[in-house]
Protein backbone atom coordinates (compact mmCIF):
# COMPACT_ATOMS: atom_id res chain seq x y z
CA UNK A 1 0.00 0.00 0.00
CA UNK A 2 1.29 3.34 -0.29
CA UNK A 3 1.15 6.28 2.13
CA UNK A 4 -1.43 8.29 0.28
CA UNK A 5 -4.07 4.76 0.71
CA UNK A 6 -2.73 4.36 4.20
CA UNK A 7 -3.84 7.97 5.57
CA UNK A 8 -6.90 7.35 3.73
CA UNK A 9 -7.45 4.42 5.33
CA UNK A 10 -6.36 5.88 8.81
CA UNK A 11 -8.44 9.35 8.48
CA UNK A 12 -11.78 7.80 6.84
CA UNK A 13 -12.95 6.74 10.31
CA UNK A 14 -12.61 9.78 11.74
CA UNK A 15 -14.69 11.28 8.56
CA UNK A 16 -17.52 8.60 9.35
CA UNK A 17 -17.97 9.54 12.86
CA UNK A 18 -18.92 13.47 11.80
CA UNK A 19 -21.07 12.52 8.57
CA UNK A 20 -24.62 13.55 9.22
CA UNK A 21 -26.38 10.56 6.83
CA UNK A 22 -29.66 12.94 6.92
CA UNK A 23 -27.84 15.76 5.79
CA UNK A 24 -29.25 16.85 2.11
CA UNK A 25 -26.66 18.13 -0.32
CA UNK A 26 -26.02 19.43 -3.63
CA UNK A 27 -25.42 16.04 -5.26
CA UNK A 28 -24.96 15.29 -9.24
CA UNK A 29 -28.11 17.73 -9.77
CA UNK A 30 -26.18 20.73 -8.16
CA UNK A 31 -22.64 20.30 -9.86
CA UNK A 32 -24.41 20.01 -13.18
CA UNK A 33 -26.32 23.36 -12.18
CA UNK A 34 -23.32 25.20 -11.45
CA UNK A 35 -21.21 23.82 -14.18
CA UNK A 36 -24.00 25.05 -16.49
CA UNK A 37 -23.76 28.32 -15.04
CA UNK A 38 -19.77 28.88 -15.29
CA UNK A 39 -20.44 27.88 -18.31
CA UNK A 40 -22.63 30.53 -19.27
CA UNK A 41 -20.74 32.79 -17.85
CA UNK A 42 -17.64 32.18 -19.37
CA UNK A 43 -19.56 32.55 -22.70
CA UNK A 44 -20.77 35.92 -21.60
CA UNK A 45 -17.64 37.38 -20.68
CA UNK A 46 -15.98 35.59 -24.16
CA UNK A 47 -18.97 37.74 -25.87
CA UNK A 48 -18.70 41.28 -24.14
CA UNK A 49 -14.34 40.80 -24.44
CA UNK A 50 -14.91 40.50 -28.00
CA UNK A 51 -17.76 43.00 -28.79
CA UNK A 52 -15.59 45.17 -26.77
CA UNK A 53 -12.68 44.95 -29.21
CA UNK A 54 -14.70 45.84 -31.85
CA UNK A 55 -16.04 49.40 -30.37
CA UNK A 56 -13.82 52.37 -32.19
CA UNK A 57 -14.37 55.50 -29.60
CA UNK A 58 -12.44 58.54 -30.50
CA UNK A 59 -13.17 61.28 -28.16
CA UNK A 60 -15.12 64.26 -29.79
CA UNK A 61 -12.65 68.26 -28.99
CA UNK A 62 -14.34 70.32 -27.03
CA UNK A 63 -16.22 73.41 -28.85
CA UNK A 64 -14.39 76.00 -26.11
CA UNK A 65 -11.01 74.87 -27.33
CA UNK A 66 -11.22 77.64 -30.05
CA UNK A 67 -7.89 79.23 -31.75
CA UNK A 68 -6.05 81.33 -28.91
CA UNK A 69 -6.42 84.69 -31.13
CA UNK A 70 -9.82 84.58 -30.84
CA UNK A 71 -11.39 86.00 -27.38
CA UNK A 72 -12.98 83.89 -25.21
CA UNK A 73 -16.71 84.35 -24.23
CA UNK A 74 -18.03 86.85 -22.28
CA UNK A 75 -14.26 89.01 -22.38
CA UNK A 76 -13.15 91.96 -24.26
CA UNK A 77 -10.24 92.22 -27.34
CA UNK A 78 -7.63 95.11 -25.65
């Protein structure tokens, strides 16, 4: 036997005396759930990453950045 079967077989007793046999859990129902879901996910984030790539955004220049000759609003040419 080797040492990883031999701790096995040493700490599955222990494990035994603190399993609740009326305790309900997740089972095959509830991985296949959550794998669904990652799944999904995964796909959405895939989807936005690319659609993301794709957007071209070039910021617009501000009107008030006029040529420095011309006054500003509201002031008056010396």
């Amino acid at each position: 036997m080797s040492a990883t079967h031999e701790a096995i077989a040493q700490l599955l007793p222990l494990a035994g005396d603190t399993f609740d046999k009326n305790k309900v859990t997740p089972g095959l129902l509830g991985f296949v759930v959550f794998a669904a879901l990652a799944l999904g996910v995964w796909g959405l984030m895939k989807s936005m990453s690319r659609h993301m790539g794709r957007v071209d955004f070039k910021e617009a220049p501000e009107p008030a950045a006029a040529p420095a000759s011309a006054p500003a609003e509201g002031t008056r040419a010396p």
